[in-house]
N, C-alpha and C. Protein backbone atom coordinates (compact mmCIF):
# COMPACT_ATOMS: atom_id res chain seq x y z
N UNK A 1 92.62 148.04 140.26
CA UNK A 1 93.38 146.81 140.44
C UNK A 1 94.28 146.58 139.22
N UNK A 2 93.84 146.46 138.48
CA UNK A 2 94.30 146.42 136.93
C UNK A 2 95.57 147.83 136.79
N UNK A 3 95.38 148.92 136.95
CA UNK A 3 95.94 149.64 136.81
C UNK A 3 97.55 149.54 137.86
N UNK A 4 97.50 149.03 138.74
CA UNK A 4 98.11 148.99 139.80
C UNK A 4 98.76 147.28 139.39
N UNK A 5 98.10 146.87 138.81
CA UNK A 5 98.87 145.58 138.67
C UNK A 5 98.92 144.22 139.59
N UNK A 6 98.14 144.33 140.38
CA UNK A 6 97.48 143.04 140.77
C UNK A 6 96.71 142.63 140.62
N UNK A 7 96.14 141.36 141.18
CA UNK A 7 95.76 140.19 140.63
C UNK A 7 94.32 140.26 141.89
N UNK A 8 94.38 140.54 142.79
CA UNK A 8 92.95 140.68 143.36
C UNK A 8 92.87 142.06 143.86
N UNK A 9 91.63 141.99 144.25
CA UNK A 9 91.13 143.36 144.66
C UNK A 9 91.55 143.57 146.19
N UNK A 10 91.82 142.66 147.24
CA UNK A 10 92.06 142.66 148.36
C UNK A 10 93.61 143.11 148.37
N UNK A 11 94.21 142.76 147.42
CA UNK A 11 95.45 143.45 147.32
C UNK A 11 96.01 145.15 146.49
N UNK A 12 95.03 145.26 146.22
CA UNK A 12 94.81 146.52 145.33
C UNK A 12 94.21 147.65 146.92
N UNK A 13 93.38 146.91 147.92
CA UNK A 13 92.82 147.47 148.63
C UNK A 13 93.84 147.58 149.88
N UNK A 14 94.85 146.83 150.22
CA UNK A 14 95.77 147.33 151.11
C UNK A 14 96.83 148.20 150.88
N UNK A 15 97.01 148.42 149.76
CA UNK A 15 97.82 149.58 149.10
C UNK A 15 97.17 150.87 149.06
N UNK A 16 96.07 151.01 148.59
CA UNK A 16 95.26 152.30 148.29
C UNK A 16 95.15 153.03 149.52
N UNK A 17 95.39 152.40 150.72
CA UNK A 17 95.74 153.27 152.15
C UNK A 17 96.76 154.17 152.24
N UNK A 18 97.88 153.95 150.92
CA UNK A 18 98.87 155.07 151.06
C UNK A 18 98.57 155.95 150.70
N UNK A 19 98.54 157.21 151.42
CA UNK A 19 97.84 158.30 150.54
C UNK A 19 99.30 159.92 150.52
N UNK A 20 99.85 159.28 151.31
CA UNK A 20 100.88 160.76 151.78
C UNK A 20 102.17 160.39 150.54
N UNK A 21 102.09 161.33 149.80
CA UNK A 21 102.80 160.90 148.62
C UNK A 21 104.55 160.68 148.20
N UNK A 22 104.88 161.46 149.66
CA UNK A 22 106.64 161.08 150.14
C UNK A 22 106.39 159.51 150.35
N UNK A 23 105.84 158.37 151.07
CA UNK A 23 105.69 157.45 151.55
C UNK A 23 105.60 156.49 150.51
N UNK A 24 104.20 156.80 149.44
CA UNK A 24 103.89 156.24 148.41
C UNK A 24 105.16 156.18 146.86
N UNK A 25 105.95 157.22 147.03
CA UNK A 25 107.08 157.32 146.14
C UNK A 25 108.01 156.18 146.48
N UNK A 26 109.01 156.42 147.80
CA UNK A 26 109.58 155.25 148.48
C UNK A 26 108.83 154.12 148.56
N UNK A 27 107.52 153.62 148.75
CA UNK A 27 107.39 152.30 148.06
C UNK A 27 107.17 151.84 146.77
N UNK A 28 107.05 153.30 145.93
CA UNK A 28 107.08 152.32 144.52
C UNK A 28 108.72 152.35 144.33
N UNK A 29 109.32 152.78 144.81
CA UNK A 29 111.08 152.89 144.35
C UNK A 29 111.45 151.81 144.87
N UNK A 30 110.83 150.74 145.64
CA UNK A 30 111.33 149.41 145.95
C UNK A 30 110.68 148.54 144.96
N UNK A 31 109.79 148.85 144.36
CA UNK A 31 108.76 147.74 143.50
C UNK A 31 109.47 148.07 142.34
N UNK A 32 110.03 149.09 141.74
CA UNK A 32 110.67 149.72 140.60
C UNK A 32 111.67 148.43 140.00
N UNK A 33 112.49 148.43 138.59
CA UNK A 33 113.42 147.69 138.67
C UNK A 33 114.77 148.44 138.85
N UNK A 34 114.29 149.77 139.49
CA UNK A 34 115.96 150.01 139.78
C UNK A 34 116.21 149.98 141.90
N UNK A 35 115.19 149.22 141.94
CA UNK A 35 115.58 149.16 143.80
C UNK A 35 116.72 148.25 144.14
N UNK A 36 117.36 148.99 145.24
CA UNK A 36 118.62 148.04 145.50
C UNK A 36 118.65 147.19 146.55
N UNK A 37 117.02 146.45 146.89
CA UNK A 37 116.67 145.21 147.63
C UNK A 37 115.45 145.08 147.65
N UNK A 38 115.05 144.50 148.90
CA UNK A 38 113.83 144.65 149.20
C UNK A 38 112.99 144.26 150.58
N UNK A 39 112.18 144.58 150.98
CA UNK A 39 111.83 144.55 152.33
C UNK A 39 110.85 143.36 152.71
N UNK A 40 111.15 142.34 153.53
CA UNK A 40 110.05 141.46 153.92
C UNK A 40 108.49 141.55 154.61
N UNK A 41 108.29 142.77 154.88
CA UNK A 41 107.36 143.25 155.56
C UNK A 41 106.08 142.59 154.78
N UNK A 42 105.21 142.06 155.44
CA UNK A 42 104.16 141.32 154.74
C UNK A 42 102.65 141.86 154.55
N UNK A 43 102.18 142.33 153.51
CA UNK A 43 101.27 142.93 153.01
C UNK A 43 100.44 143.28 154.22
N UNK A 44 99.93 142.44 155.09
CA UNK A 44 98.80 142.74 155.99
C UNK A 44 99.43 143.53 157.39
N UNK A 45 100.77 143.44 157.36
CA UNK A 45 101.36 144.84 158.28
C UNK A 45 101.44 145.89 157.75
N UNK A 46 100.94 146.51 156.74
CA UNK A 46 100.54 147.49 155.99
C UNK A 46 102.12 148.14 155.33
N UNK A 47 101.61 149.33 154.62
CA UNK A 47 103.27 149.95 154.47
C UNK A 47 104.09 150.19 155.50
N UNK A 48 105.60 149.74 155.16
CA UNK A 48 107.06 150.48 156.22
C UNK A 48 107.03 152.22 155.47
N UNK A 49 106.96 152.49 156.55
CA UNK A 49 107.19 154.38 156.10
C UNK A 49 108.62 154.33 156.65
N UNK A 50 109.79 154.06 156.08
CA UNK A 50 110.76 154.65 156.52
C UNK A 50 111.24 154.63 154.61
N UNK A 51 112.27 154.50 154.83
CA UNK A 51 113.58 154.76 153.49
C UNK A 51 113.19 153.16 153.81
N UNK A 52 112.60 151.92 152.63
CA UNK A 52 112.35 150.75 152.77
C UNK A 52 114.27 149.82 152.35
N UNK A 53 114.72 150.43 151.05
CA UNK A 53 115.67 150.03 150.97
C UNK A 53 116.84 149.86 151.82
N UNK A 54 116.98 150.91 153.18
CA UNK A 54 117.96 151.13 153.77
C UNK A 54 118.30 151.29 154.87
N UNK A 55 116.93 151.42 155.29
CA UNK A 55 116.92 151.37 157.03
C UNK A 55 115.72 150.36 157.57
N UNK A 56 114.73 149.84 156.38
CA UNK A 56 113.61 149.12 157.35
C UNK A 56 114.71 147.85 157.82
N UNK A 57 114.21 147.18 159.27
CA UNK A 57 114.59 146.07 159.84
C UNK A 57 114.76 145.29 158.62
N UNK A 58 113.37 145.24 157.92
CA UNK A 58 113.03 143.60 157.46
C UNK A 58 113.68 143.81 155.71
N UNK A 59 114.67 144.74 155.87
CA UNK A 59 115.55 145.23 154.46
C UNK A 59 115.96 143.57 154.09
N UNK A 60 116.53 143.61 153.16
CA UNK A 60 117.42 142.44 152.45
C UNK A 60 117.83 143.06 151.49
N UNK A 61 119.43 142.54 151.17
CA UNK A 61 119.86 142.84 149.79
C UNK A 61 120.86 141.92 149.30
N UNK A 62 121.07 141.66 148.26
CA UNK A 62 122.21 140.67 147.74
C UNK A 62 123.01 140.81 146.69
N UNK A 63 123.99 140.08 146.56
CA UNK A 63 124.88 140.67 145.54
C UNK A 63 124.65 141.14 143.74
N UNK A 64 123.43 140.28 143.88
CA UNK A 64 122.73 140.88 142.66
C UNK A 64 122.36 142.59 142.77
N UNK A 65 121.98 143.14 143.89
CA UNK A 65 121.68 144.39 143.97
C UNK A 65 123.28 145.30 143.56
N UNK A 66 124.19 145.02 144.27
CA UNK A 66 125.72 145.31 144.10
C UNK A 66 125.45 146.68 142.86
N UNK A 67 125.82 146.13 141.59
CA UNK A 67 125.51 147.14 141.10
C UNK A 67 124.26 148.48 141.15
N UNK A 68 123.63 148.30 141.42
CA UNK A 68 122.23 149.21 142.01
C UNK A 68 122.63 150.42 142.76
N UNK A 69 123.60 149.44 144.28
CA UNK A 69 123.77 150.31 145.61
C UNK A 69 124.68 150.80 144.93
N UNK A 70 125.99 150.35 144.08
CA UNK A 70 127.07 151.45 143.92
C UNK A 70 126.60 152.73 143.26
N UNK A 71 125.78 152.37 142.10
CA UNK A 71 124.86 153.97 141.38
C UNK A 71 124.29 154.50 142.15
N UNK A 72 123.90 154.20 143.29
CA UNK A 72 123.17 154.91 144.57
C UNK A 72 123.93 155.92 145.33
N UNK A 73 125.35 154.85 145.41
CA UNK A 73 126.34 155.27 146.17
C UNK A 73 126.60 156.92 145.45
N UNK A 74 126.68 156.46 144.39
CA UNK A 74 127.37 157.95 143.55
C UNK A 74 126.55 159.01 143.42
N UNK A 75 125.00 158.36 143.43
CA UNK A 75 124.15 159.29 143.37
C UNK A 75 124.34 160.50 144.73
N UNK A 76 124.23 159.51 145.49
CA UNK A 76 123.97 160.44 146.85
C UNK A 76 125.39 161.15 147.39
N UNK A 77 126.64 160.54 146.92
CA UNK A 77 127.88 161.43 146.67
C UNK A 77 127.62 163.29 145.85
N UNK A 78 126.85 162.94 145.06
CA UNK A 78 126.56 163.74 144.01
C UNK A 78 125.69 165.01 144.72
N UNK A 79 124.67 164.30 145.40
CA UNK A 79 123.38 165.15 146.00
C UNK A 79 124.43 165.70 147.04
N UNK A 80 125.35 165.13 147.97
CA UNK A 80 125.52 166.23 148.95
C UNK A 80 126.28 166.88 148.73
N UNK A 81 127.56 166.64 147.71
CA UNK A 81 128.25 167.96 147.19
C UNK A 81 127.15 169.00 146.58
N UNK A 82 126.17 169.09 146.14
CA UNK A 82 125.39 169.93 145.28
C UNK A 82 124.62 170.75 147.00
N UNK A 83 124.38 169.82 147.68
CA UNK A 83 123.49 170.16 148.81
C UNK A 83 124.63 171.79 149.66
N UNK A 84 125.77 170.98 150.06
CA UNK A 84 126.90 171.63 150.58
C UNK A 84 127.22 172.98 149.73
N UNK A 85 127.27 173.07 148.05
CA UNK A 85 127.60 174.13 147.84
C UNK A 85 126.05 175.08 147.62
N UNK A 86 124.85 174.54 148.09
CA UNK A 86 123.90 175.38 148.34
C UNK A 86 124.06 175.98 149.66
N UNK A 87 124.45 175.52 150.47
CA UNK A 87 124.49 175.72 152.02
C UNK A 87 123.99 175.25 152.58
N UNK A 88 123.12 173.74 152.23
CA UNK A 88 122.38 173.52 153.19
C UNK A 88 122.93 172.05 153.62
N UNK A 89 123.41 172.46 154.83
CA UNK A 89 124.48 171.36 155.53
C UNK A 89 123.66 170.35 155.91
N UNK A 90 122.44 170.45 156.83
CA UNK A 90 121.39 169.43 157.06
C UNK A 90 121.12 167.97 155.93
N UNK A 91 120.79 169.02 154.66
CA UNK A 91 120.48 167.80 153.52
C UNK A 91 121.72 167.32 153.66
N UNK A 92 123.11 168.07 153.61
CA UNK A 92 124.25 167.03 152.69
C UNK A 92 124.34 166.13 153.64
N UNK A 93 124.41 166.29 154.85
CA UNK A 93 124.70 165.10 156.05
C UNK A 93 123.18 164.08 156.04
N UNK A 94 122.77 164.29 155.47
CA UNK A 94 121.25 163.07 155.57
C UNK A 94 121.91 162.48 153.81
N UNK A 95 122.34 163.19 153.23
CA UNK A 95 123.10 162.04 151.75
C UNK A 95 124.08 161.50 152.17
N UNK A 96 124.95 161.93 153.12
CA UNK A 96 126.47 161.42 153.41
C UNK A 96 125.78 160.08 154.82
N UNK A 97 125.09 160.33 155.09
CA UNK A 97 124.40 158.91 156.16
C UNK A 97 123.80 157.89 155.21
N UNK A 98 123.09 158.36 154.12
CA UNK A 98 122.69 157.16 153.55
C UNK A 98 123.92 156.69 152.63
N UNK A 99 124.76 157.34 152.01
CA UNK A 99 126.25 157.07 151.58
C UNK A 99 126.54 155.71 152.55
N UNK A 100 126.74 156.26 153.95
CA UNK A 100 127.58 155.72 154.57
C UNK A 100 127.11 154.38 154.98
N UNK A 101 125.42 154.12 154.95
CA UNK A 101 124.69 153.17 154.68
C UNK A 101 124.46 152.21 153.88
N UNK A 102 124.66 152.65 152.31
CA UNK A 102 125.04 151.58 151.53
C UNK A 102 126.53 151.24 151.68
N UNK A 103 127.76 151.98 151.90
CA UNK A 103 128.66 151.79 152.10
C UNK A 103 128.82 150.17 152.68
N UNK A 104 128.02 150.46 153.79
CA UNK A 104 128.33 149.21 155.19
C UNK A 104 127.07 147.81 154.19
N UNK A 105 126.02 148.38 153.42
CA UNK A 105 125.36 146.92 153.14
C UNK A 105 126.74 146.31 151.75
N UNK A 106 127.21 147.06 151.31
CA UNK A 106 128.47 146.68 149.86
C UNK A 106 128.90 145.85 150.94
N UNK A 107 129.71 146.10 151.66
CA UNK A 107 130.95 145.61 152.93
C UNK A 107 130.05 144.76 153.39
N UNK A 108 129.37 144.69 153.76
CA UNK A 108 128.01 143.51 154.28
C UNK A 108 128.25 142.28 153.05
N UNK A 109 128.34 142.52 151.65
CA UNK A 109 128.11 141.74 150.66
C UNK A 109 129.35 141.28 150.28
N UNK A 110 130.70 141.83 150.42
CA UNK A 110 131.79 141.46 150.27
C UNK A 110 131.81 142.57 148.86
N UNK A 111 131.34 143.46 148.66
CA UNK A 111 131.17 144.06 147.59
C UNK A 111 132.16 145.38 147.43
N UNK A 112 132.89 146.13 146.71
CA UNK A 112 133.28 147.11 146.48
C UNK A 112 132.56 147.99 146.47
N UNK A 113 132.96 149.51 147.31
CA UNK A 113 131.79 150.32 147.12
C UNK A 113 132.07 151.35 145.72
N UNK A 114 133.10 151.49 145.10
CA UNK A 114 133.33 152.22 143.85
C UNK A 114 134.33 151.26 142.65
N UNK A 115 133.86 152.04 141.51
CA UNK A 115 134.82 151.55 140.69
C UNK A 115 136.19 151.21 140.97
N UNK A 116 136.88 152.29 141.41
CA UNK A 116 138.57 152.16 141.79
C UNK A 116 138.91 150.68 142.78
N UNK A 117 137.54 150.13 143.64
CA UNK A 117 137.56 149.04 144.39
C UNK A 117 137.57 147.45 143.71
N UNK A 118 137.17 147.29 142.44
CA UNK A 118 136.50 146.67 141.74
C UNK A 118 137.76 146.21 140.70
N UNK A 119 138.75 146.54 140.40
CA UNK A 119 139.80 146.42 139.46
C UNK A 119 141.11 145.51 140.42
């Protein structure tokens, strides 16, 4: 409990069900301080196994995140050129969807999605 950082054991005990460690990564990358929202899903519906920042329903994000999604943005610009000159077209089109995903939550926020937008 302690280690994990809550405050009772009943909450220490609905977490410890994550055990598949792709799943358990993506929810600490929302608890992190570099997540670019966060998901309403309420402890006793157990974990969202999807991408929580970007595709769960119960997503939220706000203009405070803004800066977050644009480093995201670039990140995943980054991953599928690298993906593409490996050859593997599959990954770059699963970076260029989540690209195109924060894209639409920026535009959702009234937000610029790059620097050059922002001046």
């Amino acid at each position: 409990m302690k280690i994990l950082g809550h405050k009772s054991a009943g909450m220490s005990m609905t977490y410890a069900s994550i055990s598949d460690p792709v799943v358990l990564a993506d929810y600490q990358s929302v608890l992190q301080p570099g997540a670019v929202g966060h998901c309403l899903r309420l402890p006793q519906e157990g974990p969202c196994e999807c991408d929580l920042y970007l595709t769960c329903a119960k997503f939220v994000t706000t203009p405070q995140y803004a800066p977050r999604l644009r480093e995201r943005l670039c990140l995943e610009g980054e991953l599928a050129d690298d993906a593409r000159e490996r050859g593997w077209e599959r990954e770059a089109d699963r970076h260029e969807r989540v690209a195109s995903r924060i894209r639409g939550l920026l535009a959702e926020l009234d937000e610029p999605a790059g620097q050059d937008e922002q001046s």
